[in-house]
PDB file of N, CA and C in Angstrom:
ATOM      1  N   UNK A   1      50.691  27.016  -7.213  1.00  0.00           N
ATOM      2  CA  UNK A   1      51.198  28.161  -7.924  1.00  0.00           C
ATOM      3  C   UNK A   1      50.128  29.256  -7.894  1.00  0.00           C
ATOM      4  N   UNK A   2      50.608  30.403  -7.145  1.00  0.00           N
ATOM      5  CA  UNK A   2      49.533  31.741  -7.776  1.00  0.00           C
ATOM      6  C   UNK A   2      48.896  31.667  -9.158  1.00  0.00           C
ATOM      7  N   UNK A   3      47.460  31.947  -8.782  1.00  0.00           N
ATOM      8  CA  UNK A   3      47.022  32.370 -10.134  1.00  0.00           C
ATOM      9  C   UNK A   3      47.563  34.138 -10.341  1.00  0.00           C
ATOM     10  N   UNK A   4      47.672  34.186 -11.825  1.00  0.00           N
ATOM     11  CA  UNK A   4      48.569  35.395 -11.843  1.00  0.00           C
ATOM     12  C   UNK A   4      46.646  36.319 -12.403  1.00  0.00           C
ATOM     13  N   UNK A   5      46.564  37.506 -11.729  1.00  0.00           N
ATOM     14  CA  UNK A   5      45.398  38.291 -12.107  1.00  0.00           C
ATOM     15  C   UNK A   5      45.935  39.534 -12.961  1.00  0.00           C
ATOM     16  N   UNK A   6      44.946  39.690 -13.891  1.00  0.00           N
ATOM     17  CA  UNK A   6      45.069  40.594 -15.103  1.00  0.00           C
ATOM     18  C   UNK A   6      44.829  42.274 -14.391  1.00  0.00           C
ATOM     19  N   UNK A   7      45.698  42.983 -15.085  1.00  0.00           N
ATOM     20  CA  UNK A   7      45.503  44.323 -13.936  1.00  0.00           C
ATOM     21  C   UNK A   7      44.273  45.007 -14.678  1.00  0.00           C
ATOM     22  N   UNK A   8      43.427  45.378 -13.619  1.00  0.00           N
ATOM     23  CA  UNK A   8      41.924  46.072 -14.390  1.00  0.00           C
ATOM     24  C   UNK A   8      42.255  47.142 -15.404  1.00  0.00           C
ATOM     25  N   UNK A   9      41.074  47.130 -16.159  1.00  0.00           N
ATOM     26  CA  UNK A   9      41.057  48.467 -17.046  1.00  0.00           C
ATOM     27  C   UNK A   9      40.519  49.632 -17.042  1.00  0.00           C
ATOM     28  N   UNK A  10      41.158  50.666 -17.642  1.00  0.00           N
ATOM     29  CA  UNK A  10      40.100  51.478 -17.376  1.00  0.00           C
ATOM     30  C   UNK A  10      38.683  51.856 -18.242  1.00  0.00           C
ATOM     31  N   UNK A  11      38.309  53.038 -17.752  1.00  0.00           N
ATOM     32  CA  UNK A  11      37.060  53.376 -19.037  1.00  0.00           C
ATOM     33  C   UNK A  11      37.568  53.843 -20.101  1.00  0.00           C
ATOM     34  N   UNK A  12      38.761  54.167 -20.157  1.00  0.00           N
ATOM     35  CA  UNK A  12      39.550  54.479 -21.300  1.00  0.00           C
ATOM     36  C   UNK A  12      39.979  52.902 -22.354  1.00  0.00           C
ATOM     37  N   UNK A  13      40.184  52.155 -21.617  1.00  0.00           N
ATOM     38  CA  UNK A  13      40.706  50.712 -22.056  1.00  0.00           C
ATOM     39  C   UNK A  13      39.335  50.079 -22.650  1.00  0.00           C
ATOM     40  N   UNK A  14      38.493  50.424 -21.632  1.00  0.00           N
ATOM     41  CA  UNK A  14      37.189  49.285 -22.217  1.00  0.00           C
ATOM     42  C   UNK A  14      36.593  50.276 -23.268  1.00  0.00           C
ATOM     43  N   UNK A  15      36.398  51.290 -22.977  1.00  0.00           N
ATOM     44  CA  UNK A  15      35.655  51.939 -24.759  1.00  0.00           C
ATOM     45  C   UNK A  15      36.860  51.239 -25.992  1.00  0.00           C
ATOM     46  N   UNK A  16      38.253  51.309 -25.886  1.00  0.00           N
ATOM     47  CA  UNK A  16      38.623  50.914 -26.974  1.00  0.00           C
ATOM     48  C   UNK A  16      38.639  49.779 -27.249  1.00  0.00           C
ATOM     49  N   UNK A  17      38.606  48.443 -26.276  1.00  0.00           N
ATOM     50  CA  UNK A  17      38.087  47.381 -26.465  1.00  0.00           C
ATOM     51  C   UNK A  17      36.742  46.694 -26.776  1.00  0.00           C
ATOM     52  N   UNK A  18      36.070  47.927 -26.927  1.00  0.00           N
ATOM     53  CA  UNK A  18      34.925  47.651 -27.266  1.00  0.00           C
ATOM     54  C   UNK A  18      34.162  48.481 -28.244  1.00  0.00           C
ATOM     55  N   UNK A  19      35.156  49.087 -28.862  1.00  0.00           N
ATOM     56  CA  UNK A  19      34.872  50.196 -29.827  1.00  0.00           C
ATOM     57  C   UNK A  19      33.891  50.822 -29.669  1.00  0.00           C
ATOM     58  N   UNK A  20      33.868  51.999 -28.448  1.00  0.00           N
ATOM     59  CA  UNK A  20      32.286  52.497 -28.222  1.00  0.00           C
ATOM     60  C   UNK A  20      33.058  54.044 -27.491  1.00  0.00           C
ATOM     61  N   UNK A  21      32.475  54.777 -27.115  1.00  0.00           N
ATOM     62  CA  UNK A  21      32.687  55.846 -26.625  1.00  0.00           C
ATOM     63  C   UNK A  21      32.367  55.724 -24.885  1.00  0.00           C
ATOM     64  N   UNK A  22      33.848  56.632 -24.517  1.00  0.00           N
ATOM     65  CA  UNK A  22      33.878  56.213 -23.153  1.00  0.00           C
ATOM     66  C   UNK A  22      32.501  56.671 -22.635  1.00  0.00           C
ATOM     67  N   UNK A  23      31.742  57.975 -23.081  1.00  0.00           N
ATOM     68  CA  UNK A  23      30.754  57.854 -22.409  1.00  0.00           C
ATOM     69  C   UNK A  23      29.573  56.954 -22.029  1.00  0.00           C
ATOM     70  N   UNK A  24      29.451  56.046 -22.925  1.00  0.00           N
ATOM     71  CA  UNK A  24      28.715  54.848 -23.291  1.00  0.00           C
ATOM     72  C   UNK A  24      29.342  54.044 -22.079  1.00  0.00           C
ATOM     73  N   UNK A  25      30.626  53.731 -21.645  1.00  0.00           N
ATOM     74  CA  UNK A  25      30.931  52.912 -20.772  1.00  0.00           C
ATOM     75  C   UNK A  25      30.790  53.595 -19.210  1.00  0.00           C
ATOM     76  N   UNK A  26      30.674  54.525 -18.837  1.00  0.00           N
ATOM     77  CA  UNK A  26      30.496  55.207 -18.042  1.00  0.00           C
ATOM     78  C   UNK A  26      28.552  54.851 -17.620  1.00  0.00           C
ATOM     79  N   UNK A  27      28.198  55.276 -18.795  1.00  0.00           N
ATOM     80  CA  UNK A  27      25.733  55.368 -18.778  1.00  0.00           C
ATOM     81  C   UNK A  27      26.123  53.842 -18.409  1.00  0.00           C
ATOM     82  N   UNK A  28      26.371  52.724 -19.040  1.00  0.00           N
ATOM     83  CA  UNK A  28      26.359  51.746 -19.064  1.00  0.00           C
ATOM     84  C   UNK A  28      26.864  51.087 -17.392  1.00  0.00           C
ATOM     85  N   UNK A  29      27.756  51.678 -16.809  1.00  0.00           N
ATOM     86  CA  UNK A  29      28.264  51.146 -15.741  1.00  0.00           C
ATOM     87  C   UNK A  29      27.585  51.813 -14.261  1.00  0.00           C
ATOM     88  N   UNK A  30      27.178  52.495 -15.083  1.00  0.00           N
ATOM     89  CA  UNK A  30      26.167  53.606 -13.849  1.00  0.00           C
ATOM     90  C   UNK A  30      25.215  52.651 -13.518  1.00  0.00           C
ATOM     91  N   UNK A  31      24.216  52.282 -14.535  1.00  0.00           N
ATOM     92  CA  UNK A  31      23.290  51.527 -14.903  1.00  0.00           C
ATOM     93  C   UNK A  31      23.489  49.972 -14.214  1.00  0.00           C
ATOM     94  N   UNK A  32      24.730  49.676 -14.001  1.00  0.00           N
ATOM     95  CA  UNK A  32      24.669  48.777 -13.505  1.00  0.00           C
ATOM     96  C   UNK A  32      24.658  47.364 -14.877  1.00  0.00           C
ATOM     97  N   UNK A  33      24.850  47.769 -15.798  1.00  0.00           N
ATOM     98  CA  UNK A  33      24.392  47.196 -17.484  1.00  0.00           C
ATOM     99  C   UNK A  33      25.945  46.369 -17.533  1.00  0.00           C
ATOM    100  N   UNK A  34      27.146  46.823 -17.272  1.00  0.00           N
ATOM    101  CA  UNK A  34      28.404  46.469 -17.606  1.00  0.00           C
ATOM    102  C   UNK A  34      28.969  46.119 -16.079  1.00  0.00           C
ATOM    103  N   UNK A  35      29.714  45.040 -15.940  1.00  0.00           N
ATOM    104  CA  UNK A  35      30.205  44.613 -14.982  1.00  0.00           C
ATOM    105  C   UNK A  35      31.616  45.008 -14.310  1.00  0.00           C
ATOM    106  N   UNK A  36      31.559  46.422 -13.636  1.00  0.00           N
ATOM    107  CA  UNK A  36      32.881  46.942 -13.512  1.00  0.00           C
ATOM    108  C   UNK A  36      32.452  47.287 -11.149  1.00  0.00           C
ATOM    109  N   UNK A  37      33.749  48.159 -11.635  1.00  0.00           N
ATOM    110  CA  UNK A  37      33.561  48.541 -10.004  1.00  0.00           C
ATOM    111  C   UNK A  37      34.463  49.831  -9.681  1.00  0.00           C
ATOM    112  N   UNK A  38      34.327  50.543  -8.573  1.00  0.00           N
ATOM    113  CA  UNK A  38      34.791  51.658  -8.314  1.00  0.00           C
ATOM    114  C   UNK A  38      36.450  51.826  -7.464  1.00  0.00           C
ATOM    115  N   UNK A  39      37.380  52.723  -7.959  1.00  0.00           N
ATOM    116  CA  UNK A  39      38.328  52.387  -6.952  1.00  0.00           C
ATOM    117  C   UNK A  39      38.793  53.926  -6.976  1.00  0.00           C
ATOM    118  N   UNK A  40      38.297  54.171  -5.846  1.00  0.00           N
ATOM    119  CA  UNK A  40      38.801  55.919  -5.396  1.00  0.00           C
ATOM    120  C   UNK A  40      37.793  56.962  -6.635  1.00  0.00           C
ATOM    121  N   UNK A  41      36.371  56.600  -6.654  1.00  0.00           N
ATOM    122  CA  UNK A  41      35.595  57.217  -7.313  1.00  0.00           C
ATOM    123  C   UNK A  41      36.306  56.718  -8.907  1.00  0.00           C
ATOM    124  N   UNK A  42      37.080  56.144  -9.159  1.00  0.00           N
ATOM    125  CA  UNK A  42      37.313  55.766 -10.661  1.00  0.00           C
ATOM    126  C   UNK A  42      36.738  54.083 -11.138  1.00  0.00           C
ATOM    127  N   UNK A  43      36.315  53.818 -12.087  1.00  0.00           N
ATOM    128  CA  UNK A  43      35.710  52.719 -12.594  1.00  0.00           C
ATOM    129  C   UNK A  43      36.446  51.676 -13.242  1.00  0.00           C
ATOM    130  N   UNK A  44      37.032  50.643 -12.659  1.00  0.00           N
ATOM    131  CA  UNK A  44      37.777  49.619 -12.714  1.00  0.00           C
ATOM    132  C   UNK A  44      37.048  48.415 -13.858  1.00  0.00           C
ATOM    133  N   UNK A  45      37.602  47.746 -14.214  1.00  0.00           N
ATOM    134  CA  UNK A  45      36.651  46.451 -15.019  1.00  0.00           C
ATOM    135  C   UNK A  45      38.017  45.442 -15.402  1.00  0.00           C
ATOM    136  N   UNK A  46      37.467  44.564 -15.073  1.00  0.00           N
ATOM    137  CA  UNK A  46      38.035  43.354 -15.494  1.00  0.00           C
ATOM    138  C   UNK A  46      37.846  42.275 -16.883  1.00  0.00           C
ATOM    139  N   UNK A  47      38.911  41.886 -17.601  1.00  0.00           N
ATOM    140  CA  UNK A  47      38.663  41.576 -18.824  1.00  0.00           C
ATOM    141  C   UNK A  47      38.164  40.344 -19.028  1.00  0.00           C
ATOM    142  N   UNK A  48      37.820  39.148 -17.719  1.00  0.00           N
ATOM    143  CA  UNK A  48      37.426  38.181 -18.091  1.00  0.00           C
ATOM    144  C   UNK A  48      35.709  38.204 -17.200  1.00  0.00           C
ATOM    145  N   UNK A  49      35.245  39.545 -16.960  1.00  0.00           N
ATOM    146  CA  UNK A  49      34.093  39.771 -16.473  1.00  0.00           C
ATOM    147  C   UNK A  49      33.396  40.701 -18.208  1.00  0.00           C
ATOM    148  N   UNK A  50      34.423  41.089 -18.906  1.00  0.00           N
ATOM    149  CA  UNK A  50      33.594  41.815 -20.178  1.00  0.00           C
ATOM    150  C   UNK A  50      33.306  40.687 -20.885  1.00  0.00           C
ATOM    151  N   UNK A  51      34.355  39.925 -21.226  1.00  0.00           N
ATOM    152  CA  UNK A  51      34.039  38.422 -21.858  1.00  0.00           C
ATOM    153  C   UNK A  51      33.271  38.101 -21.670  1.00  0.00           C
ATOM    154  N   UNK A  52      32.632  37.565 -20.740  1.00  0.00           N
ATOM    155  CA  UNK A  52      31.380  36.657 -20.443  1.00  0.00           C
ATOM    156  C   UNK A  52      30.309  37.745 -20.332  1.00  0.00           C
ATOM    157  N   UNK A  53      30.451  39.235 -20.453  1.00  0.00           N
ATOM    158  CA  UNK A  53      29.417  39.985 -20.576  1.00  0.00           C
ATOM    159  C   UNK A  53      28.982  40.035 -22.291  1.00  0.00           C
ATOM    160  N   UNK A  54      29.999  40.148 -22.883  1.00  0.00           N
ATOM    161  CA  UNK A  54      30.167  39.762 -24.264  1.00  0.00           C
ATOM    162  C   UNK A  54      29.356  38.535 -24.361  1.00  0.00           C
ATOM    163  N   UNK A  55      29.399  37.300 -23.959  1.00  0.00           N
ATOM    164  CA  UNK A  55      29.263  35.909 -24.250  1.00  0.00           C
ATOM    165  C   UNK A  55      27.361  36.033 -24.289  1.00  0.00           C
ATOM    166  N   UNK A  56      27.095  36.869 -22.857  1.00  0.00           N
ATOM    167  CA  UNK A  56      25.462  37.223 -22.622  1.00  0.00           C
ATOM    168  C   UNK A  56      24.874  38.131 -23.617  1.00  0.00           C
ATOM    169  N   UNK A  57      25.569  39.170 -23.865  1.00  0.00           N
ATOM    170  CA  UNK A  57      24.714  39.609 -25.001  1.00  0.00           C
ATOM    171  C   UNK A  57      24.408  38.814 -25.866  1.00  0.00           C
ATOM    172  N   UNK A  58      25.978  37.928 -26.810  1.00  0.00           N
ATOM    173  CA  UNK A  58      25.520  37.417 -27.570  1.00  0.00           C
ATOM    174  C   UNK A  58      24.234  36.254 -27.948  1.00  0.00           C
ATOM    175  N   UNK A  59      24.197  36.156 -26.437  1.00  0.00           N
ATOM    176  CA  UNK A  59      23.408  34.653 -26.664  1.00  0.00           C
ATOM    177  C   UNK A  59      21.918  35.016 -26.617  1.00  0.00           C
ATOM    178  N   UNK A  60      21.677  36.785 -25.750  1.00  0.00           N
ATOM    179  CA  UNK A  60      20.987  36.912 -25.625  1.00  0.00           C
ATOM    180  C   UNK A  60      20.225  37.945 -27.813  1.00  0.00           C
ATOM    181  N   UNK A  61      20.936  38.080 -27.944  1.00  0.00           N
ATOM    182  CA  UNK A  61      20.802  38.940 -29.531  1.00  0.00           C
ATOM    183  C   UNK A  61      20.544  37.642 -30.133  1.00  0.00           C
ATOM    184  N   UNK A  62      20.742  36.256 -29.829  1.00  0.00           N
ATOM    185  CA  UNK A  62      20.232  34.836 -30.962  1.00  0.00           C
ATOM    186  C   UNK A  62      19.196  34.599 -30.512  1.00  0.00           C
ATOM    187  N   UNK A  63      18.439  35.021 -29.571  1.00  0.00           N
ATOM    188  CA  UNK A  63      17.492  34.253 -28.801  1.00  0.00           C
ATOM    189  C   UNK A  63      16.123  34.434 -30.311  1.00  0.00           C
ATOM    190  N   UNK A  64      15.569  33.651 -31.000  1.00  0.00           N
ATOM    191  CA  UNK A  64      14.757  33.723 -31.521  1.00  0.00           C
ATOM    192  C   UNK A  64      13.399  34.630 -30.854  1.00  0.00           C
ATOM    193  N   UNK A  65      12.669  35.512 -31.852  1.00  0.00           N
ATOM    194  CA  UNK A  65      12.026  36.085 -31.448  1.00  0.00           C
ATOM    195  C   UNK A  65      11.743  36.915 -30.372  1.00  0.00           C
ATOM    196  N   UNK A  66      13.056  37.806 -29.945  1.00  0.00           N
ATOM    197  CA  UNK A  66      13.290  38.519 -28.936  1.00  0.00           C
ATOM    198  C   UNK A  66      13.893  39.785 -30.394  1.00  0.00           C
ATOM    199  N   UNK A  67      13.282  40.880 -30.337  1.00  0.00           N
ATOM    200  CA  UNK A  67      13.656  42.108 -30.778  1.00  0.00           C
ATOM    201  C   UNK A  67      14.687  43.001 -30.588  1.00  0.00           C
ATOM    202  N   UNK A  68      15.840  43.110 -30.795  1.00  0.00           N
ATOM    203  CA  UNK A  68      16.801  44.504 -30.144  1.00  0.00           C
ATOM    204  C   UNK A  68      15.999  45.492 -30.188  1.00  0.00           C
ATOM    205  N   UNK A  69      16.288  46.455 -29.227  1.00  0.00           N
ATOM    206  CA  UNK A  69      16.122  47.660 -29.156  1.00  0.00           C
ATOM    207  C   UNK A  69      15.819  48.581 -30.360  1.00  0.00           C
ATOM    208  N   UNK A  70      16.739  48.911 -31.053  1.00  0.00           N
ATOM    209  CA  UNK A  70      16.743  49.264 -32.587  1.00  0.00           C
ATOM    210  C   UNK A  70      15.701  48.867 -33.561  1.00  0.00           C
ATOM    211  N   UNK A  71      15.674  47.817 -33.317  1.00  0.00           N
ATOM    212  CA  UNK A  71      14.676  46.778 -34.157  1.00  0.00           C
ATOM    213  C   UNK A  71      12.749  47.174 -33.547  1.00  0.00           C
ATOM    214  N   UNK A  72      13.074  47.280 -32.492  1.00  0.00           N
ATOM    215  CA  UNK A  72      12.196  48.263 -31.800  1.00  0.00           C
ATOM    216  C   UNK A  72      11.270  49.207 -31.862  1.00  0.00           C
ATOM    217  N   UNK A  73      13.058  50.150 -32.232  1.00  0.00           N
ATOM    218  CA  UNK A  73      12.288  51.561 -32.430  1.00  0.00           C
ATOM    219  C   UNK A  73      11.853  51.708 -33.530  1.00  0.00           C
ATOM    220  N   UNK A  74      12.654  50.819 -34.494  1.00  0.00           N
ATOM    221  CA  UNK A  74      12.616  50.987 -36.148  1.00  0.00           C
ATOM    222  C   UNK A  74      10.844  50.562 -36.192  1.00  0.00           C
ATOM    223  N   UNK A  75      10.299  49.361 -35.648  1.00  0.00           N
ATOM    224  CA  UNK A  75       8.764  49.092 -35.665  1.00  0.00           C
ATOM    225  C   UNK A  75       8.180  50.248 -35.504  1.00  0.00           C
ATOM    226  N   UNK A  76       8.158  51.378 -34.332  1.00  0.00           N
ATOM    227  CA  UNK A  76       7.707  52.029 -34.013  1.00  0.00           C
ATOM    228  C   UNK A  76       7.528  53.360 -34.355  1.00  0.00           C
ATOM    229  N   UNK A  77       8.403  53.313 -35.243  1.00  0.00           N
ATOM    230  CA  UNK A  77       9.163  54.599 -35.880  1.00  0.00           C
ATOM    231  C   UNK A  77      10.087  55.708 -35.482  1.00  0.00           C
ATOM    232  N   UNK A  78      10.387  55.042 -33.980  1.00  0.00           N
ATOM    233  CA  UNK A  78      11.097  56.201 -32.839  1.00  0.00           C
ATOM    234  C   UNK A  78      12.543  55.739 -33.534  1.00  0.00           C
ATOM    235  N   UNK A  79      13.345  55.165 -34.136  1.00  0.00           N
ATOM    236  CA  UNK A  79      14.930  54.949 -34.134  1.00  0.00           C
ATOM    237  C   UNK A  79      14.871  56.259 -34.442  1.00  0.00           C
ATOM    238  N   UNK A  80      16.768  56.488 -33.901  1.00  0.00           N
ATOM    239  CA  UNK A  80      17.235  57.850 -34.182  1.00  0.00           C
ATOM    240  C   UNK A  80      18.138  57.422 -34.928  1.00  0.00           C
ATOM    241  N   UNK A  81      18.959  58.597 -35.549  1.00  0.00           N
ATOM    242  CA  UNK A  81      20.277  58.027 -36.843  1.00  0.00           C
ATOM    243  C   UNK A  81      20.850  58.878 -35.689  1.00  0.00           C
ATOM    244  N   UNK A  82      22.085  58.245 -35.286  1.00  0.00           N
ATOM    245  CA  UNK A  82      23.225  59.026 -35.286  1.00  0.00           C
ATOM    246  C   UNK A  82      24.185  59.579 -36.249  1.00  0.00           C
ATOM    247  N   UNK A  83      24.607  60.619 -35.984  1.00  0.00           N
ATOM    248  CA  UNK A  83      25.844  61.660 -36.883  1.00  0.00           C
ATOM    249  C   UNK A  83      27.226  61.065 -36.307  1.00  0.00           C
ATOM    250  N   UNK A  84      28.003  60.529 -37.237  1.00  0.00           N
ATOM    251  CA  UNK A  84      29.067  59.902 -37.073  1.00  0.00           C
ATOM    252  C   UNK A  84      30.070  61.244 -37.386  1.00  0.00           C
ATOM    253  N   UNK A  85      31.295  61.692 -36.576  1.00  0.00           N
ATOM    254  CA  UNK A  85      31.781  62.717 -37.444  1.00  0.00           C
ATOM    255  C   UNK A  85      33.200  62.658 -37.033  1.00  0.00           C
ATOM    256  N   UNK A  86      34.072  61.866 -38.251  1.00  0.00           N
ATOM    257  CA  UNK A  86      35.493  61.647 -38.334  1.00  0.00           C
ATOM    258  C   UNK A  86      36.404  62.679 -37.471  1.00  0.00           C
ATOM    259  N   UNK A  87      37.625  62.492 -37.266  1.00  0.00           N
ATOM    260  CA  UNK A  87      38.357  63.226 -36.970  1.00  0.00           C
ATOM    261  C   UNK A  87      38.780  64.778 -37.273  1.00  0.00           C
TER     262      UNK A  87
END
């Protein structure tokens, strides 16, 4: 029996699945950071390649004594606040 494949998403689909701003998925995929791909200059991603990108962060954010970023800057005194600004 065919395996049946999930139709990709876009950068529109994955910011809202991931509650983030498409531009974030765009820096991120440039970067090579998020696991997507190009189709006619547009950025494709697949939902069981975010999953297990999901699965790596997480395991990588438990790793004892490994710092986030944030956590970081906050040592250093560089964090920035972002301005959140509703609709």
């Amino acid at each position: 029996m065919p395996q049946i494949v999930e139709p990709a998403m876009t950068v529109r689909g994955v910011a809202a699945f991931l509650n983030v701003d498409e531009k974030t998925i765009y820096r991120l995929a440039q970067k090579g950071d998020l696991p997507g791909f190009k189709v006619l200059g547009s950025w494709r991603f697949q939902k069981p390649d975010l999953e297990s990108w999901i699965q790596e962060r997480k395991k990588a954010a438990q790793k004892p004594g490994k710092a986030s970023k944030a956590e970081e800057s906050a040592a250093r005194g560089t964090h920035k606040t972002q301005l959140i600004q509703g609709d």
